[in-house]
N, C-alpha and C. Protein backbone atom coordinates (compact mmCIF):
# COMPACT_ATOMS: atom_id res chain seq x y z
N UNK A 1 -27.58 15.49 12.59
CA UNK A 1 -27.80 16.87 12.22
C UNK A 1 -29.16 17.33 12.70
N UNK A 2 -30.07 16.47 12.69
CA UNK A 2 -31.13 16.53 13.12
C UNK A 2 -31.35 17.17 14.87
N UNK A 3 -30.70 16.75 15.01
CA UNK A 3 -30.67 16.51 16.86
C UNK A 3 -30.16 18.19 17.32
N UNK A 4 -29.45 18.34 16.30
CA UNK A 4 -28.42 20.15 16.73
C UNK A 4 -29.35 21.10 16.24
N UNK A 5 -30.64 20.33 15.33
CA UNK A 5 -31.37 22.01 14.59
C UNK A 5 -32.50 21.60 15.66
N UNK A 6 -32.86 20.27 16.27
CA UNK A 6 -34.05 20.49 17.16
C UNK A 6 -33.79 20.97 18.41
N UNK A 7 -32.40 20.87 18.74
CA UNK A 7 -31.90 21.82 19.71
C UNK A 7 -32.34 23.17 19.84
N UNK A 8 -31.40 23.93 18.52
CA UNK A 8 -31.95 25.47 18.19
C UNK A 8 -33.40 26.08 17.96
N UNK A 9 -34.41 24.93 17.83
CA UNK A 9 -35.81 25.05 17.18
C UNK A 9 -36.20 25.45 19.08
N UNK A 10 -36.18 25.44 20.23
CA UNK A 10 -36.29 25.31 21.35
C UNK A 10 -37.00 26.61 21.75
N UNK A 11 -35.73 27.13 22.25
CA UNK A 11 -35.79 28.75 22.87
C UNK A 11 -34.53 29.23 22.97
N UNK A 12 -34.16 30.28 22.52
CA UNK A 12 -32.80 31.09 22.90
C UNK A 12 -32.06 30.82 23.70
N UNK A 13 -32.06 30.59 24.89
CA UNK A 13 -31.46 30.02 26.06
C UNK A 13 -30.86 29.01 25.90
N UNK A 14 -31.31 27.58 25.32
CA UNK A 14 -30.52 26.19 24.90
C UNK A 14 -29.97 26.47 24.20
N UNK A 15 -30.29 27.40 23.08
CA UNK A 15 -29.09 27.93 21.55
C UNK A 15 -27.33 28.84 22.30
N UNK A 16 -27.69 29.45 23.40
CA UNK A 16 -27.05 30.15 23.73
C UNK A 16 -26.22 29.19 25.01
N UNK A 17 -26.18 28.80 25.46
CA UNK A 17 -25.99 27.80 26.21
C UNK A 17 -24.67 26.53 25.20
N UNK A 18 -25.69 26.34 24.31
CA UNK A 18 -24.60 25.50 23.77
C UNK A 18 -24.02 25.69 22.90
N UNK A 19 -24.15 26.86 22.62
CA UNK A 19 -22.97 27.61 21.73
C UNK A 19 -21.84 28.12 22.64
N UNK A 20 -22.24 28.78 23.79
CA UNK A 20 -21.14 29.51 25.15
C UNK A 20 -20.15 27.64 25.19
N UNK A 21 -20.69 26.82 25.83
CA UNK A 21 -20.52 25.94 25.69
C UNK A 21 -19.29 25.19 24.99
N UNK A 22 -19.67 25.01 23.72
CA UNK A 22 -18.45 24.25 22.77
C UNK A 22 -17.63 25.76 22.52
N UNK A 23 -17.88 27.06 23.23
CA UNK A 23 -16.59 27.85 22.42
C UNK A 23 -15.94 27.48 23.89
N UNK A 24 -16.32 27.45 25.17
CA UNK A 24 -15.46 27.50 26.26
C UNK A 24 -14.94 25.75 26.20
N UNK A 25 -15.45 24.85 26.13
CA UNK A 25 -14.91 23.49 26.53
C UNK A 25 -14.10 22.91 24.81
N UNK A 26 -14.35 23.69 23.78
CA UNK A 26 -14.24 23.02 22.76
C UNK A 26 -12.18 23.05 22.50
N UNK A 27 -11.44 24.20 22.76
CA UNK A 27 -10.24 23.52 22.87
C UNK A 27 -9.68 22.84 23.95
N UNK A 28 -10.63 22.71 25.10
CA UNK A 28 -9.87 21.48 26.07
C UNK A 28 -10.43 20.20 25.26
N UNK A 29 -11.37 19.90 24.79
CA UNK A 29 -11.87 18.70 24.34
C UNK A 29 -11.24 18.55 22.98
N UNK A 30 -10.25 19.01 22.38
CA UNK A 30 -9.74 19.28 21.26
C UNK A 30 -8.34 18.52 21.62
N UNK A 31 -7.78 19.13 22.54
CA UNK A 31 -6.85 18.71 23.63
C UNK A 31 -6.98 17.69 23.78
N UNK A 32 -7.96 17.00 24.57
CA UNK A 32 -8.04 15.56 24.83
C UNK A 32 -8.24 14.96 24.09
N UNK A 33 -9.20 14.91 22.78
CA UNK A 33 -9.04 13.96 21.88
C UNK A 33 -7.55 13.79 20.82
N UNK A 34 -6.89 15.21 20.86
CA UNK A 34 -5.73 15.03 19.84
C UNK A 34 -4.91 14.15 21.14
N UNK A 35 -4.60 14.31 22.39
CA UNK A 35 -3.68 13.64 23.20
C UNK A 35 -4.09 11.68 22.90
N UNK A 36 -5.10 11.61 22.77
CA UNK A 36 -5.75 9.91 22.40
C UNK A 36 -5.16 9.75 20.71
N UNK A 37 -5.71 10.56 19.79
CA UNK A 37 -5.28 10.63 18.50
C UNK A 37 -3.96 10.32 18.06
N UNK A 38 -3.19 10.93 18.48
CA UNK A 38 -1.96 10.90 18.02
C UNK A 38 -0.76 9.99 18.51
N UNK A 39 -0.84 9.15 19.36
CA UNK A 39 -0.19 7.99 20.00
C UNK A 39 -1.46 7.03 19.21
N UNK A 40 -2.47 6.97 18.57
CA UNK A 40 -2.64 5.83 17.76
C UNK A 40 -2.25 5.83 16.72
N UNK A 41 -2.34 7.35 15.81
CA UNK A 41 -1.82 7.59 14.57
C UNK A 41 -0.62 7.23 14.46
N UNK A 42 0.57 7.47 15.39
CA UNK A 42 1.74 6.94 15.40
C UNK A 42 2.02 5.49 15.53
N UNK A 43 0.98 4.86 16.39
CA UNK A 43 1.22 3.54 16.02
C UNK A 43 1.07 3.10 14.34
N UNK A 44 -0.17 3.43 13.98
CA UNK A 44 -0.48 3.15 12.79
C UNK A 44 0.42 3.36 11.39
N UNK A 45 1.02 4.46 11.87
CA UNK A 45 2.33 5.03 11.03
C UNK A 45 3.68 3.95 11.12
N UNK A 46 4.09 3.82 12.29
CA UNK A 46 4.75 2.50 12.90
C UNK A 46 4.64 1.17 12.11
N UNK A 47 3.19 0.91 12.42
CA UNK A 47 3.04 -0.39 11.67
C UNK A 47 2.77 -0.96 10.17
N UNK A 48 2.37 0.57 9.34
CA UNK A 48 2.65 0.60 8.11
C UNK A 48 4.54 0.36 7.44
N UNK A 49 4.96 1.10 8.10
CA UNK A 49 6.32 1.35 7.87
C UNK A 49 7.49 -0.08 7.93
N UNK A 50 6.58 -0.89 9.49
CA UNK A 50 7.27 -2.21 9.21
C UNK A 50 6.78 -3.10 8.01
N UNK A 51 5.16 -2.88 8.12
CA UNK A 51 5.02 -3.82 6.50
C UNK A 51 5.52 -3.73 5.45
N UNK A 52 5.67 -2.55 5.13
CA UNK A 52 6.20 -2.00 3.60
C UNK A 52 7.92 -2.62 3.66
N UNK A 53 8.61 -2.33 4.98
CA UNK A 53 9.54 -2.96 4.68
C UNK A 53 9.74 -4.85 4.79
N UNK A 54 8.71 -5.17 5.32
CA UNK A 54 9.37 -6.62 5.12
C UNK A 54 8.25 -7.23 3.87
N UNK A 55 7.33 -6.17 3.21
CA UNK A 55 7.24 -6.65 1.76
C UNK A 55 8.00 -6.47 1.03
N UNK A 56 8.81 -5.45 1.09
CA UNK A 56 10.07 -4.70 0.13
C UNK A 56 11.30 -5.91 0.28
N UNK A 57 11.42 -6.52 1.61
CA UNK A 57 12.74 -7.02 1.88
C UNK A 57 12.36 -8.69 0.97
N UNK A 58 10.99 -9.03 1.11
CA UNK A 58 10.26 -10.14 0.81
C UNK A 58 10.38 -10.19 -0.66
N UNK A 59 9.95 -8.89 -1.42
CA UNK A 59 10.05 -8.70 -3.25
C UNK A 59 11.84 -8.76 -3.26
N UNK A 60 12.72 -8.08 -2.52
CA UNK A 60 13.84 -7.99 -2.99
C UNK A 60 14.69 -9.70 -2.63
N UNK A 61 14.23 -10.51 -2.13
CA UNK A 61 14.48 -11.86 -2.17
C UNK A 61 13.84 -12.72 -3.25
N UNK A 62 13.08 -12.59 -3.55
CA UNK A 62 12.31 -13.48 -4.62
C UNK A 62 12.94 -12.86 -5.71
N UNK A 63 13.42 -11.63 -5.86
CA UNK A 63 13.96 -10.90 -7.02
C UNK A 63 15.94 -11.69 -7.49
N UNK A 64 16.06 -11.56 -5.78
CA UNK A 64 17.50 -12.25 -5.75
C UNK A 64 17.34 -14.04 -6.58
N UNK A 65 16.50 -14.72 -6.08
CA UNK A 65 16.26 -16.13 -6.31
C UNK A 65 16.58 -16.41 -7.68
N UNK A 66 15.22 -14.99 -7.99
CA UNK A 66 14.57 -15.43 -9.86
C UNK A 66 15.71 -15.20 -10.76
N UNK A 67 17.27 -13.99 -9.87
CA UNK A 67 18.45 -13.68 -10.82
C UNK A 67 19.01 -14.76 -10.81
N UNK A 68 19.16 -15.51 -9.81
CA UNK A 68 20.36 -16.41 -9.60
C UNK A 68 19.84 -17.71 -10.40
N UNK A 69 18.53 -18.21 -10.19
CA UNK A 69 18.21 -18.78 -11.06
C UNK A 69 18.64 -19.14 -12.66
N UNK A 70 18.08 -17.60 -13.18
CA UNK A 70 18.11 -17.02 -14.89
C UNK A 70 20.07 -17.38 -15.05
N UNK A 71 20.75 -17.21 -14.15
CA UNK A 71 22.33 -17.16 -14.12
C UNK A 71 22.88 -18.33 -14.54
N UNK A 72 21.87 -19.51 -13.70
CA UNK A 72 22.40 -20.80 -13.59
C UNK A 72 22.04 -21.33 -14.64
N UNK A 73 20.87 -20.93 -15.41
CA UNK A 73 20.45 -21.69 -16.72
C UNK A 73 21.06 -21.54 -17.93
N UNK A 74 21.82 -22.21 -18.47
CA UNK A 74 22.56 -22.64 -19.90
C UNK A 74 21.98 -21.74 -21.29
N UNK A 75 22.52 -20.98 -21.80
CA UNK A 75 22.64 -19.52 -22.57
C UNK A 75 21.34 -20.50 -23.66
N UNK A 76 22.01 -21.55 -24.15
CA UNK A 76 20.96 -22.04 -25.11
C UNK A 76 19.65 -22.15 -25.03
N UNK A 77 19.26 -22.38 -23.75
CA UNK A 77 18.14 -22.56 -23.24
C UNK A 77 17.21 -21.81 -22.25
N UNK A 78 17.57 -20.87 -22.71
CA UNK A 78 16.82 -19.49 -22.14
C UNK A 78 15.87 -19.40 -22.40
N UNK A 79 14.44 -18.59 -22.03
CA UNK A 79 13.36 -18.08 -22.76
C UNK A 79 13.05 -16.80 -22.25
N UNK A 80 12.98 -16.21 -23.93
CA UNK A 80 13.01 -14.60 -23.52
C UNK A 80 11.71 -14.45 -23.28
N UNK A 81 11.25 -13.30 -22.73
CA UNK A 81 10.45 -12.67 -22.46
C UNK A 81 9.07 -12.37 -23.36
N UNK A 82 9.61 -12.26 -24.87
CA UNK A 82 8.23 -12.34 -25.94
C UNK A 82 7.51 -13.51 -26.11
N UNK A 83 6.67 -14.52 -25.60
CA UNK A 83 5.88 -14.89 -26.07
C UNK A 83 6.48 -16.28 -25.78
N UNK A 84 7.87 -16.51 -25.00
CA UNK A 84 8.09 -17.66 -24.67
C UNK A 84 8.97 -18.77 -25.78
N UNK A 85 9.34 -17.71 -26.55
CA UNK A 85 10.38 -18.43 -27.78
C UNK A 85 11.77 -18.62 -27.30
N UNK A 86 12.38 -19.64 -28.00
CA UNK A 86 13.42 -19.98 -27.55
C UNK A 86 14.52 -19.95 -28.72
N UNK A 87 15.63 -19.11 -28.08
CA UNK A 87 17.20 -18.44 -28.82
C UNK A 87 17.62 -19.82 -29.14
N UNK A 88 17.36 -19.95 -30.77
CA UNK A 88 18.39 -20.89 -31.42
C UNK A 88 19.93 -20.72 -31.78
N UNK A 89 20.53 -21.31 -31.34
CA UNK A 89 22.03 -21.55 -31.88
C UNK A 89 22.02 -21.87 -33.30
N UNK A 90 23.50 -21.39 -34.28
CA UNK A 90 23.56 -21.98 -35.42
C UNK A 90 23.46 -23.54 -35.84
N UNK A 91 23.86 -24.69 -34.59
CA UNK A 91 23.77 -25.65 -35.11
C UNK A 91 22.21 -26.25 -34.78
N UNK A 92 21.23 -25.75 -33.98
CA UNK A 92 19.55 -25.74 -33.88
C UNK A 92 19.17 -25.84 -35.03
N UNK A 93 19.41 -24.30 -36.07
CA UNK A 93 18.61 -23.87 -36.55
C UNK A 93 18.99 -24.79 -38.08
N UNK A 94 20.34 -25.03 -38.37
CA UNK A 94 20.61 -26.29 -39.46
C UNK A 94 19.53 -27.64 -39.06
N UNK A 95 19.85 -27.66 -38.02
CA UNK A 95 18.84 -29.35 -37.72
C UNK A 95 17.73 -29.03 -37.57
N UNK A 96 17.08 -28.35 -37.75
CA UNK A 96 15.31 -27.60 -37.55
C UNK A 96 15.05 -27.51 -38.70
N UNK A 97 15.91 -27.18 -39.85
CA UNK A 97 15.62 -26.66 -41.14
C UNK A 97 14.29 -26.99 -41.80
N UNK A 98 14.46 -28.06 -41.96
CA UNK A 98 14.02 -29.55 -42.40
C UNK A 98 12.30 -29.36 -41.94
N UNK A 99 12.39 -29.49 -40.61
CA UNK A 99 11.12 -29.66 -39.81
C UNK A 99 10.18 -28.36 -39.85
N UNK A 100 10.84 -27.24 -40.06
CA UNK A 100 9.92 -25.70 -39.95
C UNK A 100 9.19 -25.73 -41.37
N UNK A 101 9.16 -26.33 -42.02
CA UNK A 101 8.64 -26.02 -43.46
C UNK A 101 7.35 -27.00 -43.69
């Protein structure tokens, strides 16, 4: 910022000069940088789009595993979700009786 006000601090002529300046070259150079810009942005767009999907495809496999898993394991011996307790059956909870007290 410095550099553009010691410009103007000069004489009229450099102020005027490079103001004529960026109004005449400033949409070709606008031009050329969006023509560079936007074939990277699109890559970048590109390569977001494949990550998200092979994290998505990556969560929706580990998701498949953890069902098929929970499927294969025997109703008695489940553990729910609160705190890691385990669903007693009626004949458990007769033979536990004894021991919970």
């Amino acid at each position: 910022m410095a550099l553009i006000e010691d410009m103007f601090k000069g004489n009229l002529a450099t102020g005027l000069a490079v103001g004529i300046g960026a109004v005449v070259l400033g949409p070709t150079v606008i031009q050329a940088v969006g023509s560079v810009l936007r074939p990277a942005a699109k890559a970048v767009i590109k390569a977001s789009l494949v990550f998200y999907r092979e994290t998505l495809s990556e969560v929706g496999e580990m998701a498949s595993e953890a069902r098929a898993e929970l499927e294969q394991e025997p109703q008695t011996g489940r553990v729910t979700g609160s705190g890691g307790a385990r669903h007693r059956t009626g004949a458990e909870e007769h033979a536990g009786a004894g021991r919970d007290s």
